[in-house]
C-alpha atoms as a PDB file:
ATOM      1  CA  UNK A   1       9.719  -5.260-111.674  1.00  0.00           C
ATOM      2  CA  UNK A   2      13.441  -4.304-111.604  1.00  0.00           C
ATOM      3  CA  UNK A   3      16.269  -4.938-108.694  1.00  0.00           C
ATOM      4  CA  UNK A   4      15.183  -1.974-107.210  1.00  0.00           C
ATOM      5  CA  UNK A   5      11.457  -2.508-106.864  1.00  0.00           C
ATOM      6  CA  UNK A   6      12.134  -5.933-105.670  1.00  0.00           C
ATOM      7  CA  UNK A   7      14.589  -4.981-102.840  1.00  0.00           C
ATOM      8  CA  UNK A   8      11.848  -2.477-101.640  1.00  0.00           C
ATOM      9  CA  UNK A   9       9.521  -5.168-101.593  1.00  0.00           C
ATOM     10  CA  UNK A  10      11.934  -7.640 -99.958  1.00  0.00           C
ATOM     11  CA  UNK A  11      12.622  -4.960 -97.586  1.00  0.00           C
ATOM     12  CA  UNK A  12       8.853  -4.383 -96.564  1.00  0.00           C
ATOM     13  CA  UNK A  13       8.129  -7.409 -96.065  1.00  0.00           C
ATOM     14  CA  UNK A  14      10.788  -8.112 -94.249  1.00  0.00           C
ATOM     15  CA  UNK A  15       9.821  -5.090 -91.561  1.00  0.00           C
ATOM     16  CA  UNK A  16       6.611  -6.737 -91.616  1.00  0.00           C
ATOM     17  CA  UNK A  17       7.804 -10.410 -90.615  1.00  0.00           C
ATOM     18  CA  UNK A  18       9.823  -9.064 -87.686  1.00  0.00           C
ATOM     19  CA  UNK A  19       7.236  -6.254 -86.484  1.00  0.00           C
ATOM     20  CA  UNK A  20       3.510  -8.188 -86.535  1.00  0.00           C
ATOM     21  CA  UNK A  21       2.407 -10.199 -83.895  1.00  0.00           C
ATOM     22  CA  UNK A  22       0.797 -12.518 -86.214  1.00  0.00           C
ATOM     23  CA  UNK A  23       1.359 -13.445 -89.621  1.00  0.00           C
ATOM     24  CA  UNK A  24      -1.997 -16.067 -91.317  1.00  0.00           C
ATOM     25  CA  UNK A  25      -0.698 -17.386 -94.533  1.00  0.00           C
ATOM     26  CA  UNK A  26      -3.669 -18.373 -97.126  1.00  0.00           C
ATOM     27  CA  UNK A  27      -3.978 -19.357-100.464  1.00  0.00           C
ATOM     28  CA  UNK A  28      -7.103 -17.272-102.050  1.00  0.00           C
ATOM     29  CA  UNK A  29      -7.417 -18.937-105.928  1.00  0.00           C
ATOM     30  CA  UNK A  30     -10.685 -17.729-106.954  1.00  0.00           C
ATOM     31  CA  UNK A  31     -11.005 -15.077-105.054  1.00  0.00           C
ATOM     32  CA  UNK A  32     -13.008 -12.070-106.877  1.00  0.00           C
ATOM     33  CA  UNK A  33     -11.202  -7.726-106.940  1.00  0.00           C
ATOM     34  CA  UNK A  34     -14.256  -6.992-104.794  1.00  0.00           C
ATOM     35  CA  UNK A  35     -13.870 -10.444-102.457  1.00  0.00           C
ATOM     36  CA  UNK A  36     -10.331  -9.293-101.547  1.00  0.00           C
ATOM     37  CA  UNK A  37     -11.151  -5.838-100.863  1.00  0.00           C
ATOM     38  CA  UNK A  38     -13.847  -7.018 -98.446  1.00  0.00           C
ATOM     39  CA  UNK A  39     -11.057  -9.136 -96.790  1.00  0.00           C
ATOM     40  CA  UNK A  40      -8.880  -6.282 -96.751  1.00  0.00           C
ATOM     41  CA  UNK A  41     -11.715  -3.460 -95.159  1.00  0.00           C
ATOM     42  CA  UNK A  42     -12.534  -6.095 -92.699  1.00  0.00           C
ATOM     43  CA  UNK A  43      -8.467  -6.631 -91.647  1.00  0.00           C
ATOM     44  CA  UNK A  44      -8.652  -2.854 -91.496  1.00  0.00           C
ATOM     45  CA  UNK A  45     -10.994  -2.445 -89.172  1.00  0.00           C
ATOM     46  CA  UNK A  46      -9.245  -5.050 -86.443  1.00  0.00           C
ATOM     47  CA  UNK A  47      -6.651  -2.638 -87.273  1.00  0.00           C
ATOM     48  CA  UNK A  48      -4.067  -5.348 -89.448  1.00  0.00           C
ATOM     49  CA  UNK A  49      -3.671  -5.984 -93.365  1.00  0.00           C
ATOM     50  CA  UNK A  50      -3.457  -7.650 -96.072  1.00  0.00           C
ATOM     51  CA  UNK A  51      -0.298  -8.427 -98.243  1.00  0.00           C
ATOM     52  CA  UNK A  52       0.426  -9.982-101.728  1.00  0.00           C
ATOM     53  CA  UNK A  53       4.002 -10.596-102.742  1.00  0.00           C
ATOM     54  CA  UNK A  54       5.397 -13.135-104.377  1.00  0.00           C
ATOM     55  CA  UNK A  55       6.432 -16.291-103.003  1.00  0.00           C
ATOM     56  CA  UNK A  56      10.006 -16.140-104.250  1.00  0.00           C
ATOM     57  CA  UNK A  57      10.534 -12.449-102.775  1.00  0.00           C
ATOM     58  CA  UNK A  58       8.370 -13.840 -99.592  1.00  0.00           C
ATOM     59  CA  UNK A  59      10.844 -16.243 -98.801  1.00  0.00           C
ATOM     60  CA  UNK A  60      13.978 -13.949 -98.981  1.00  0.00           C
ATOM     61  CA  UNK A  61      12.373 -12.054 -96.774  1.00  0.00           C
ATOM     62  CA  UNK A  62      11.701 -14.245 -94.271  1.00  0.00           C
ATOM     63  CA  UNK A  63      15.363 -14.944 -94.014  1.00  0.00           C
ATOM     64  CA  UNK A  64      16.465 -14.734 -90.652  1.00  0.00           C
ATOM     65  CA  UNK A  65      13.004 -13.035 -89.221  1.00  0.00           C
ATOM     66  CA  UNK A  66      10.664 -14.908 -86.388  1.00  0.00           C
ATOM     67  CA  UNK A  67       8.375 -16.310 -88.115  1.00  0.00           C
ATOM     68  CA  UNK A  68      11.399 -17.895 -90.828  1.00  0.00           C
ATOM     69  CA  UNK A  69       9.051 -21.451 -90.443  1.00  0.00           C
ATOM     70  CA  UNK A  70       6.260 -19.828 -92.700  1.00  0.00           C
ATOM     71  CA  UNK A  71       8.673 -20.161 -95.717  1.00  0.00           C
ATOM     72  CA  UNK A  72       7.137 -24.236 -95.967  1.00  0.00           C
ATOM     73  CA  UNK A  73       3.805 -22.638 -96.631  1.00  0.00           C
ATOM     74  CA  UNK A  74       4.344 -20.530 -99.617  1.00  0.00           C
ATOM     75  CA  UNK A  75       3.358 -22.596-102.854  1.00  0.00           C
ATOM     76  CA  UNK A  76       0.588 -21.053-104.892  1.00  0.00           C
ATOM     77  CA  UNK A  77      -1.555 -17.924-104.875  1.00  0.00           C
ATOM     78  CA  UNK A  78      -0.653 -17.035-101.387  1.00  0.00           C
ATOM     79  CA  UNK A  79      -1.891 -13.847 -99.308  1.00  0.00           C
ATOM     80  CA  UNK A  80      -0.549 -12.678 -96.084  1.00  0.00           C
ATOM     81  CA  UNK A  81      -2.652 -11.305 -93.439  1.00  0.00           C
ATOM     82  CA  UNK A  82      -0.659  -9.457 -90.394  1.00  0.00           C
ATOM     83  CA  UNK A  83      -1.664  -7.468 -87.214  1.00  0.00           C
ATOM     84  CA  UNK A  84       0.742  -5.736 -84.097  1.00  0.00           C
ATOM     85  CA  UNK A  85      -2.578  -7.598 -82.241  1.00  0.00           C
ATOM     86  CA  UNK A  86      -1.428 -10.858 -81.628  1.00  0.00           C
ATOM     87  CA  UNK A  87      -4.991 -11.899 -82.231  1.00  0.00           C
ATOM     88  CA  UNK A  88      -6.049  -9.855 -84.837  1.00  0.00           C
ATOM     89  CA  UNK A  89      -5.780 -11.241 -88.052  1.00  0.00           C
ATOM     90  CA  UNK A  90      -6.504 -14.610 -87.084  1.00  0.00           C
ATOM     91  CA  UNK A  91      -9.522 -13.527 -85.630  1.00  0.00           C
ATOM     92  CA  UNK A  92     -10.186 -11.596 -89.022  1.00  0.00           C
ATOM     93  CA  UNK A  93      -9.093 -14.059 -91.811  1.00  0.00           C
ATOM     94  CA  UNK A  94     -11.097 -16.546 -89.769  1.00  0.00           C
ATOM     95  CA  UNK A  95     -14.022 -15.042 -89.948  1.00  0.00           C
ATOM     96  CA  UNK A  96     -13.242 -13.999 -93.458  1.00  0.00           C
ATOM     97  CA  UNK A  97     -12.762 -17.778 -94.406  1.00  0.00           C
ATOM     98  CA  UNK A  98     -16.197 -18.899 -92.668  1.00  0.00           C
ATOM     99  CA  UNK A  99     -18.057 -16.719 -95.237  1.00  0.00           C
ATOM    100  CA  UNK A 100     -16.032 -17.355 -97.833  1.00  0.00           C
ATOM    101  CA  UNK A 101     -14.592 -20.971 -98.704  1.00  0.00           C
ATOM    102  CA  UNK A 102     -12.135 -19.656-101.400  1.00  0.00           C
ATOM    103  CA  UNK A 103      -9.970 -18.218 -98.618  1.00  0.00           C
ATOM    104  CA  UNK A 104      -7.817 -21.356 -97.451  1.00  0.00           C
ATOM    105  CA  UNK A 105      -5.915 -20.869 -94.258  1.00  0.00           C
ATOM    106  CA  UNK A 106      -2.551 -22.911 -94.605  1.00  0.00           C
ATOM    107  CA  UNK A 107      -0.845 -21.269 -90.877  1.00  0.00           C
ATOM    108  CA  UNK A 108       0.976 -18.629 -89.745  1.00  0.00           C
ATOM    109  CA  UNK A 109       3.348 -17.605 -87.258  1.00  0.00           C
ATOM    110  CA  UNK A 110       2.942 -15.937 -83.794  1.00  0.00           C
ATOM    111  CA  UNK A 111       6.298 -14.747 -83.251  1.00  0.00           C
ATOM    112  CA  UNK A 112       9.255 -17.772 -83.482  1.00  0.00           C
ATOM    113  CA  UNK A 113       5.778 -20.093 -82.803  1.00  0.00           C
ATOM    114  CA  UNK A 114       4.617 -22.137 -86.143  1.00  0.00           C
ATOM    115  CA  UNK A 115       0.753 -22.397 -86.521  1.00  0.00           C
ATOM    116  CA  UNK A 116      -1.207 -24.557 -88.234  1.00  0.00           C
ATOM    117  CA  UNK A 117      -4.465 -24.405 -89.503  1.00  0.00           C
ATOM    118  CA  UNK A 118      -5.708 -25.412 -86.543  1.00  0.00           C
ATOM    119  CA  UNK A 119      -3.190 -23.023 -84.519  1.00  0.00           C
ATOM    120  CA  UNK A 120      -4.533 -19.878 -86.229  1.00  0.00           C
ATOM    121  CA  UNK A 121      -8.464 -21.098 -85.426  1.00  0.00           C
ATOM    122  CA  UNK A 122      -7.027 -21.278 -81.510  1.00  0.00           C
ATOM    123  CA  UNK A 123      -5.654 -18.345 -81.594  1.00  0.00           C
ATOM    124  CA  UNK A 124      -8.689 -16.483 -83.265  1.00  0.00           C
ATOM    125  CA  UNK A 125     -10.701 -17.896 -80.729  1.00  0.00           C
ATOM    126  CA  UNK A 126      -8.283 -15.909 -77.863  1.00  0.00           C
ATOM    127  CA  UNK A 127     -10.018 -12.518 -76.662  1.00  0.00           C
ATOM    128  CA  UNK A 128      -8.471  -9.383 -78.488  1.00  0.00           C
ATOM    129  CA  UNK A 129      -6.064  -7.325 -76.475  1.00  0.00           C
ATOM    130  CA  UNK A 130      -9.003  -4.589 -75.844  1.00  0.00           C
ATOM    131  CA  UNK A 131     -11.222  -7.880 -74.907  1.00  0.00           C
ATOM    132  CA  UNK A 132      -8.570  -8.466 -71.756  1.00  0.00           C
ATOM    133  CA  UNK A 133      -8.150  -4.789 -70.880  1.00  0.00           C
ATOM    134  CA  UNK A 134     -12.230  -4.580 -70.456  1.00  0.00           C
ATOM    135  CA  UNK A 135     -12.119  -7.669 -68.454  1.00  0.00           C
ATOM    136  CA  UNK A 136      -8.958  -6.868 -65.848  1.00  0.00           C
ATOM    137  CA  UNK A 137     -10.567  -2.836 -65.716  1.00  0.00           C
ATOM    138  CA  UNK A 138     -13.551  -4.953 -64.685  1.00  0.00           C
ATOM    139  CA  UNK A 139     -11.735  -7.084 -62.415  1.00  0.00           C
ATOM    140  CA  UNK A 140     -10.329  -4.108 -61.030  1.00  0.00           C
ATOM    141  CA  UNK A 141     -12.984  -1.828 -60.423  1.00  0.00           C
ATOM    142  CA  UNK A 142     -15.010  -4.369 -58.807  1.00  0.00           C
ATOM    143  CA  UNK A 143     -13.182  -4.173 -56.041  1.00  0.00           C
ATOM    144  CA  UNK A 144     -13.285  -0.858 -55.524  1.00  0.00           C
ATOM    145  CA  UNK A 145     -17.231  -0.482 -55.857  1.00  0.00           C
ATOM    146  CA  UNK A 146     -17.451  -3.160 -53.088  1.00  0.00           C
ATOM    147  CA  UNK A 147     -15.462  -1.412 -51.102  1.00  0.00           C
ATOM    148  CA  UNK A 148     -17.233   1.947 -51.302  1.00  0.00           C
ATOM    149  CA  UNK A 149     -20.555   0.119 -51.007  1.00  0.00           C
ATOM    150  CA  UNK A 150     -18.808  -1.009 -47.810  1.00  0.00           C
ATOM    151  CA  UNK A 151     -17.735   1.947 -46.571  1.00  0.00           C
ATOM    152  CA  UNK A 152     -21.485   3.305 -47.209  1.00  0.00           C
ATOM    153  CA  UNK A 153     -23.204   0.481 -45.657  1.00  0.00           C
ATOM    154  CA  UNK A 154     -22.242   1.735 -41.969  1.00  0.00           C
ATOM    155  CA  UNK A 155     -22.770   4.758 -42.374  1.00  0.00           C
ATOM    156  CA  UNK A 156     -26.523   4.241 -43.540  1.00  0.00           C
ATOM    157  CA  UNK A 157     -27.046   1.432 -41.182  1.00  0.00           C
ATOM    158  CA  UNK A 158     -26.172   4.396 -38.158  1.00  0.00           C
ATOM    159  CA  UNK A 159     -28.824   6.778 -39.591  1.00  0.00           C
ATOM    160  CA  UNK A 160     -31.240   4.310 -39.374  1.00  0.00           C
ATOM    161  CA  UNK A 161     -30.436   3.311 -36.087  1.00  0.00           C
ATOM    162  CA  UNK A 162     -30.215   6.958 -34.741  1.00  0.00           C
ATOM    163  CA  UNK A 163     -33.684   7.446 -36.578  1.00  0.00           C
ATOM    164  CA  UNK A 164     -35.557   4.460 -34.641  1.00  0.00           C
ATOM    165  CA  UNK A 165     -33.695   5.811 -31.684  1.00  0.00           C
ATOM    166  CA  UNK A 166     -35.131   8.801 -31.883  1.00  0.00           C
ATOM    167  CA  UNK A 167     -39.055   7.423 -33.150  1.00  0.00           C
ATOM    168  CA  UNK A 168     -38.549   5.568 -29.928  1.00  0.00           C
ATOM    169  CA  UNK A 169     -37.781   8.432 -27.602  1.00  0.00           C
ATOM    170  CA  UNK A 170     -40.491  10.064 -29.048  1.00  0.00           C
ATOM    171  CA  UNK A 171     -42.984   8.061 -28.106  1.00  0.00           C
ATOM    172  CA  UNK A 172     -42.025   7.069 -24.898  1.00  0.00           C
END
């Protein structure tokens, strides 16, 4: 790799330290071609991914980013995982690791906060971002479904009265 390559590389990753919500570090030693590419279709689909680089250029580029902490963790075969989702790729490499015990989670970073390993399993437990906008549209709309029920209710409750009125008058 020449000086050029590697200042693209420093560069990218760089963009990619200040930009993600949340950056997993992991070490992966033993990991198999079509192990990683099943870690990498699965960050896909929570819609992060999944970065190699080495440690040396890793650390230059977390020079003056957020998440500048992480640079402790790098030692080894080490894979980052990143998402805009704050939740994301923890949620992902998590489940990732369960399945597969050659994935180690060593911590991460969400935003100028250090995680441990522990810290990324919190926040993977944390609903997604479309998790909370389900719940407060559900919070929301509750509301307004009692309130037309509401507004209904009287309205029915007249009819009947007007319609035993009326049964009544009849047979009188």
């Amino acid at each position: 790799m020449d000086r050029a390559q590697k200042e693209a590389v420093v560069s990218e990753l760089g963009q990619i330290f200040t930009d993600s919500g949340v950056v997993v570090v992991s070490h992966y030693v033993g990991l198999t071609v079509a192990e990683m590419q099943d870690y990498r279709a699965r960050m896909r689909e929570v819609g992060g991914s999944v970065r190699v680089a080495k440690n040396k250029l890793a650390k230059i580029a977390l020079e003056g980013t957020p998440c500048e902490g992480v640079k402790d963790l790098l030692s080894g075969m080490t894979v980052f995982a990143y998402s805009e989702d704050p939740v994301a790729a923890a949620k992902a490499t998590e489940a990732f690791a369960k399945d597969n015990d050659k994935l180690v989670v060593l911590g991460g970073s969400m935003g100028e906060n250090l995680l441990d390993p522990a810290g990324v399993k919190a926040v993977a437990a944390m609903p997604s971002r479309e998790e909370l906008i389900a719940s407060i549209v559900g919070c929301i709309g509750a509301p307004a479904s009692n309130i037309a029920g509401a507004i209904g209710a009287p309205a029915s409750n007249i009819a009947s009265i007007l319609s035993t009125v009326e049964e009544k008058a009849e047979a009188a």
